[in-house]
N, C-alpha and C. Protein backbone atom coordinates (compact mmCIF):
# COMPACT_ATOMS: atom_id res chain seq x y z
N UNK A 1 25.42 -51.09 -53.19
CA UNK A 1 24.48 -51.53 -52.18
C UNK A 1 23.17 -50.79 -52.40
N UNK A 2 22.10 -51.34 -52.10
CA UNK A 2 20.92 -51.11 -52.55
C UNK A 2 19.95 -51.31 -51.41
N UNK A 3 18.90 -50.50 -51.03
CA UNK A 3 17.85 -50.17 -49.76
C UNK A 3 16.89 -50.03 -50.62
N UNK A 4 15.47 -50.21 -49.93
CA UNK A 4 14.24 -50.20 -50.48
C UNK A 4 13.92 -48.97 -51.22
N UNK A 5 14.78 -47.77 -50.58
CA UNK A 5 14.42 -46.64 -51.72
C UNK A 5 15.48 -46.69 -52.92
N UNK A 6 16.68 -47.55 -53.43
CA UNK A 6 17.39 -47.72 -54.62
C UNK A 6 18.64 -47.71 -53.85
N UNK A 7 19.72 -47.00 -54.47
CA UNK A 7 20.88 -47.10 -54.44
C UNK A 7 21.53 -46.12 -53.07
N UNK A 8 22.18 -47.01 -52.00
CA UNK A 8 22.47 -46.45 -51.25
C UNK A 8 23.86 -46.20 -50.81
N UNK A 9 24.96 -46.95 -51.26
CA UNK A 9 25.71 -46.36 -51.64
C UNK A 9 27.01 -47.64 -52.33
N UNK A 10 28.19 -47.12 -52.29
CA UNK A 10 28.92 -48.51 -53.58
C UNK A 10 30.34 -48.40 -52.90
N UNK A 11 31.08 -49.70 -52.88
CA UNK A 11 32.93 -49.63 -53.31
C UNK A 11 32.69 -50.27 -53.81
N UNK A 12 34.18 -50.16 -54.34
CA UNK A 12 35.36 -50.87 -55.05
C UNK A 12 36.32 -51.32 -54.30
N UNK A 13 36.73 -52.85 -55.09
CA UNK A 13 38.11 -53.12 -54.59
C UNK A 13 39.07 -52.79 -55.21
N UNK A 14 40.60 -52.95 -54.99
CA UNK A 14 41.68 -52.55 -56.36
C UNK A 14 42.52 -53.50 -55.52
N UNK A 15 42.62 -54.62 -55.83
CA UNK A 15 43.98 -55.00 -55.34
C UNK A 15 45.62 -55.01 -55.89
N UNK A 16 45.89 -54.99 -55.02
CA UNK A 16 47.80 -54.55 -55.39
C UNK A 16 48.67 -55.30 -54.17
N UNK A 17 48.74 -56.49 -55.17
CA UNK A 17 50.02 -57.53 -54.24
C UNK A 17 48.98 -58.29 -53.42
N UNK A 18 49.26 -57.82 -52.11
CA UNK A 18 49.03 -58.11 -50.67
C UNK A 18 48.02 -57.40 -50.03
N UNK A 19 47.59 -56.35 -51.05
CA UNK A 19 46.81 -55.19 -49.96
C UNK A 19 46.06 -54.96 -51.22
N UNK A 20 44.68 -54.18 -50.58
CA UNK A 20 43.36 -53.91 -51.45
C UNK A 20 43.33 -52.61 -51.00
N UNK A 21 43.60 -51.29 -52.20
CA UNK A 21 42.36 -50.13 -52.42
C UNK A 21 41.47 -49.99 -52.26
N UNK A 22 40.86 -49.81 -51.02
CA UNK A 22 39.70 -49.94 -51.02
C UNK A 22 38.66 -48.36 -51.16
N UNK A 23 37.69 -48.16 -52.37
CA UNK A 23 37.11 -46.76 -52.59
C UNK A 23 35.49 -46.65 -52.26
N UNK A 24 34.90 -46.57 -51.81
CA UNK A 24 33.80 -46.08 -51.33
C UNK A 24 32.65 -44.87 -50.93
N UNK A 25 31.63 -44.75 -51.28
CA UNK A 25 31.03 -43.50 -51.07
C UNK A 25 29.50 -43.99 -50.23
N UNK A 26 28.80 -42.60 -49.86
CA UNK A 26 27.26 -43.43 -49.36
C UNK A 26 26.40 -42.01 -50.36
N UNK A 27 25.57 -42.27 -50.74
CA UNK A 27 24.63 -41.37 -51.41
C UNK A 27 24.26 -39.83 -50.54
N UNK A 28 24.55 -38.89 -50.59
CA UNK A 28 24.39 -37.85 -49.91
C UNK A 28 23.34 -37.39 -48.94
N UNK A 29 22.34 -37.87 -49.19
CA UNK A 29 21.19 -38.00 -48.13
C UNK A 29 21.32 -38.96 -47.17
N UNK A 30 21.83 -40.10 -47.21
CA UNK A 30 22.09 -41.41 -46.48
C UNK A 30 22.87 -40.61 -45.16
N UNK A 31 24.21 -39.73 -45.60
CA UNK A 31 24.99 -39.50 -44.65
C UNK A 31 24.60 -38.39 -43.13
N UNK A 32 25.46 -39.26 -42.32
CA UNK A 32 24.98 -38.31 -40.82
C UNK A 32 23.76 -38.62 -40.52
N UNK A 33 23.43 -39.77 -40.73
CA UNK A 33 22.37 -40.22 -39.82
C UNK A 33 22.76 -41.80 -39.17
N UNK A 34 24.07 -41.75 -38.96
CA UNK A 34 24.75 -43.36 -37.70
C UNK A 34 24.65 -44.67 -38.56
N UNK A 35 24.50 -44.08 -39.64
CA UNK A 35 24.49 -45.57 -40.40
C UNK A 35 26.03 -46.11 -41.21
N UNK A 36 26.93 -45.00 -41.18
CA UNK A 36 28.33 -45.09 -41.65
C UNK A 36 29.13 -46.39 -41.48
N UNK A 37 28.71 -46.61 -39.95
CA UNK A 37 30.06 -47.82 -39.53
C UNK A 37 28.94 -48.63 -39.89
N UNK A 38 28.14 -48.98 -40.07
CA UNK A 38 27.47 -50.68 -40.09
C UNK A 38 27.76 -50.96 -41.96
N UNK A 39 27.62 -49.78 -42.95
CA UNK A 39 27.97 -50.15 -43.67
C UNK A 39 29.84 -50.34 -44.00
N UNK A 40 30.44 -49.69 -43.29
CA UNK A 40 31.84 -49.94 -43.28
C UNK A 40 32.09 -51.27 -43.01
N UNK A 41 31.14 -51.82 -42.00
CA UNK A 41 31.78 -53.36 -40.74
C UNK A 41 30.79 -54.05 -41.87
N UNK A 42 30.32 -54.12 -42.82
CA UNK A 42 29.18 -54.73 -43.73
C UNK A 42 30.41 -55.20 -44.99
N UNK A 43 31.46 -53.76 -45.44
CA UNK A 43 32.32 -54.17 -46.22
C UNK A 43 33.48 -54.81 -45.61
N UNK A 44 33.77 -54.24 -44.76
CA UNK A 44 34.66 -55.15 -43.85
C UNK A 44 35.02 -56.93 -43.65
N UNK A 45 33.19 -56.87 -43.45
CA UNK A 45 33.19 -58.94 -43.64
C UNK A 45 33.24 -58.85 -44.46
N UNK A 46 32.83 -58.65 -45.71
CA UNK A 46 32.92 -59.12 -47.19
C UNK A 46 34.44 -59.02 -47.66
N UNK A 47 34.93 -58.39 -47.41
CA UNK A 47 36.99 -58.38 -47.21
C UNK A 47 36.86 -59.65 -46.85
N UNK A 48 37.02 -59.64 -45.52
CA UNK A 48 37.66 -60.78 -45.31
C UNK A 48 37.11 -62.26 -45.06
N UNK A 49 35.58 -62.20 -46.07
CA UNK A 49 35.56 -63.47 -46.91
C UNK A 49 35.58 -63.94 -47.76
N UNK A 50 36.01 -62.80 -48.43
CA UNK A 50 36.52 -63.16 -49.98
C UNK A 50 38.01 -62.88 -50.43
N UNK A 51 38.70 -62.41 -50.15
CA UNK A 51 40.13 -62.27 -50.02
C UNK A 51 41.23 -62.39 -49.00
N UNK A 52 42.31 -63.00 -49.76
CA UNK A 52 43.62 -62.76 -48.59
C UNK A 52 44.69 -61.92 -48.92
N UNK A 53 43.98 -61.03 -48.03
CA UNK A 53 44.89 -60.12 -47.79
C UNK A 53 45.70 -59.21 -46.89
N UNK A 54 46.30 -58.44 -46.47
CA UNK A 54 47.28 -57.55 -45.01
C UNK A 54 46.51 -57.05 -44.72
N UNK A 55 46.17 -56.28 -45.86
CA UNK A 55 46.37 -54.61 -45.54
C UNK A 55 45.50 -54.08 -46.11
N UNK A 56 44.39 -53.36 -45.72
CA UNK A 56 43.17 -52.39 -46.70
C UNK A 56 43.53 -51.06 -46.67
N UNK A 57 43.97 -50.35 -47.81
CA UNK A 57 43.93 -49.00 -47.30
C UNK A 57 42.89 -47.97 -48.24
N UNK A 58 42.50 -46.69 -47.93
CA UNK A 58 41.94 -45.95 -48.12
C UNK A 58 41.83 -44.51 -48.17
N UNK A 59 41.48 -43.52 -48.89
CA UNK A 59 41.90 -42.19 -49.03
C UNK A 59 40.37 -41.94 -48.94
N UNK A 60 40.39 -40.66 -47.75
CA UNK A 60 39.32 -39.91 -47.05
C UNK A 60 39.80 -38.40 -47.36
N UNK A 61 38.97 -37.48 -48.28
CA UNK A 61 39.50 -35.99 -48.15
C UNK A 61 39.61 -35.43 -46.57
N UNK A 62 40.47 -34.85 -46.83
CA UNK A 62 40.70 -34.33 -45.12
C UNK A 62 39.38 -33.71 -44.33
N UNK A 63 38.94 -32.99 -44.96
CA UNK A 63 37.86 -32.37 -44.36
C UNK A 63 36.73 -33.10 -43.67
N UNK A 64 36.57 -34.71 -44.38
CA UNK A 64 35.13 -35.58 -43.84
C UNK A 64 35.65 -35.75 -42.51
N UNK A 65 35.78 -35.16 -41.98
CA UNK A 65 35.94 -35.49 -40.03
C UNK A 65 34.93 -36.78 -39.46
N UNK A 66 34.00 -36.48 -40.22
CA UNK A 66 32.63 -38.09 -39.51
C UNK A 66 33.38 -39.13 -40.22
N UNK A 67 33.47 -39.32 -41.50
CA UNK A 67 34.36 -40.73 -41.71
C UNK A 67 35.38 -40.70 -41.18
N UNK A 68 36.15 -40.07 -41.18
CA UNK A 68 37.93 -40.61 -40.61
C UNK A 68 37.38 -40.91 -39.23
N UNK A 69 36.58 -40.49 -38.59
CA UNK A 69 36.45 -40.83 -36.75
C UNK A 69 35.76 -42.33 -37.33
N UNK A 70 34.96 -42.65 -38.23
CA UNK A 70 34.24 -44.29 -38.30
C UNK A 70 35.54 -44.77 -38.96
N UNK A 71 36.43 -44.63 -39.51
CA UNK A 71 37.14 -45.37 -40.28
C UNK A 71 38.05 -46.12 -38.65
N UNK A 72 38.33 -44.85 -38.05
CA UNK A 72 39.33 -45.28 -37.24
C UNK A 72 38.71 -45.84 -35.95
N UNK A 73 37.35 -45.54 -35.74
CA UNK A 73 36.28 -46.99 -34.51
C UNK A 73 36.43 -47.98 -35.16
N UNK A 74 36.95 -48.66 -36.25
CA UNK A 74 36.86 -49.66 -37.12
C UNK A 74 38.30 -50.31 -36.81
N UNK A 75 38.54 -49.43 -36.92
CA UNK A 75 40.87 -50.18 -36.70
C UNK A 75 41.63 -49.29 -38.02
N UNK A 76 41.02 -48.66 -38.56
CA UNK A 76 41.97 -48.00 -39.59
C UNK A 76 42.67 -46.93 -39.06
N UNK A 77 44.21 -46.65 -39.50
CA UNK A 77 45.39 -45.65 -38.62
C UNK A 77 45.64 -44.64 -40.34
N UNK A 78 45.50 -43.87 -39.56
CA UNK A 78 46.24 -42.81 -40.71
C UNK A 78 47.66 -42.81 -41.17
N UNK A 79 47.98 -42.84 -42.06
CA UNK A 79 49.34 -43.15 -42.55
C UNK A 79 50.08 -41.88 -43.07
N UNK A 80 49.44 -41.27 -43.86
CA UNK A 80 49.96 -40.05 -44.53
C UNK A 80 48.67 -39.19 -45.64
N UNK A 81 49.37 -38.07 -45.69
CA UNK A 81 48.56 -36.91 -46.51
C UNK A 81 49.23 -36.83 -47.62
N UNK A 82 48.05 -36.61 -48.85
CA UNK A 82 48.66 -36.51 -50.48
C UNK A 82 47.47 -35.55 -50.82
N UNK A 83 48.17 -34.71 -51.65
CA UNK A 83 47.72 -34.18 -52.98
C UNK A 83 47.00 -34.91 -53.95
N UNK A 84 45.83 -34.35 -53.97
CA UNK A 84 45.13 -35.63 -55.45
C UNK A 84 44.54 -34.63 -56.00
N UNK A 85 44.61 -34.55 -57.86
CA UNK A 85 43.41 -33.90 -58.51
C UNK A 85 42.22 -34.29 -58.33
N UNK A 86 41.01 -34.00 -58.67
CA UNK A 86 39.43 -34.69 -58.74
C UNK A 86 38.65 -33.31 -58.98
N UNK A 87 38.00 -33.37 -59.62
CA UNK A 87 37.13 -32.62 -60.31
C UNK A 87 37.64 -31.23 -59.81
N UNK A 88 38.86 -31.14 -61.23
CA UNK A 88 39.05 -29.94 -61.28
C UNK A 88 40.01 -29.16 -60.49
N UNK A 89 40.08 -29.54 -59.51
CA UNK A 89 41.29 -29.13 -58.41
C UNK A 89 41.73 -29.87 -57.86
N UNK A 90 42.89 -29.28 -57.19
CA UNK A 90 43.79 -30.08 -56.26
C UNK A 90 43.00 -30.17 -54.65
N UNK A 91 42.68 -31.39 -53.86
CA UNK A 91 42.57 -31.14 -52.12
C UNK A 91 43.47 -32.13 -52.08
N UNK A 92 43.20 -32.35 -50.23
CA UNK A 92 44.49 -32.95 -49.70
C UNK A 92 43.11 -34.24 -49.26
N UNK A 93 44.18 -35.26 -49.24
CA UNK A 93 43.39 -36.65 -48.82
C UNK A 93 44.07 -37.20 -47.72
N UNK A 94 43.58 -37.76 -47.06
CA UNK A 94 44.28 -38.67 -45.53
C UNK A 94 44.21 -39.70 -46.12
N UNK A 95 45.26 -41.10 -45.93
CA UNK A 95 45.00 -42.29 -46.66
C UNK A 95 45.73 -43.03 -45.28
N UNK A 96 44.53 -44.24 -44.93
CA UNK A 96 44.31 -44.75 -43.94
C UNK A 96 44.34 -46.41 -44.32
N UNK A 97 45.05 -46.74 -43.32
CA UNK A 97 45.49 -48.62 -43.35
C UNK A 97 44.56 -48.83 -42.47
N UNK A 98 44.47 -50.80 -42.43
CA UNK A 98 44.03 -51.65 -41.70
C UNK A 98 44.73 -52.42 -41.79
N UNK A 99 45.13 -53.39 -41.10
CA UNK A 99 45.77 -54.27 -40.55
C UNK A 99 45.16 -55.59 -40.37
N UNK A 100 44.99 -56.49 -41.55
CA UNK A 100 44.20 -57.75 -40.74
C UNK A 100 44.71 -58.59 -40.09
């Protein structure tokens, strides 16, 4: 996704079966200024006008406390905690469903 000053931030889909991976970031300056959920509810319609599918889920490192609170004003439920490598070390991730 792209704003008059360039690149503002991007997902991906991954689908599997019935349900879509869904991965996402916003450019580091963008964040904490209330613009989180409009681009969430922005990917949101684009889900579900271009695919059929259940279930969206998603992995949030534990620590982003501002996304997991927009993920879940949205309808996404936390499901469970995993271990993931990523640059270099191990953190813990929350990985969160939707339900369409």
């Amino acid at each position: 996704m792209v704003n008059d000053e360039g690149l503002y931030g991007f997902f991906a889909l991954y689908p599997v079966d019935d349900t879509l991976e869904l991965g996402l970031g916003i450019k580091p300056e963008y964040t904490g200024k209330g613009e989180g959920e409009a681009f969430i509810r922005l990917i949101m319609s684009y889900i579900k006008n271009n695919y059929q599918v259940s279930t969206i889920f998603l992995s949030v490192i534990d620590f982003n406390i501002r996304a997991q609170k927009i993920y879940e004003k949205i309808g996404f439920k936390k499901t469970r905690e995993l271990l993931q490598e990523t640059n270099g070390s191990t953190y813990c991730f929350i990985e969160m469903k939707f339900e369409l």
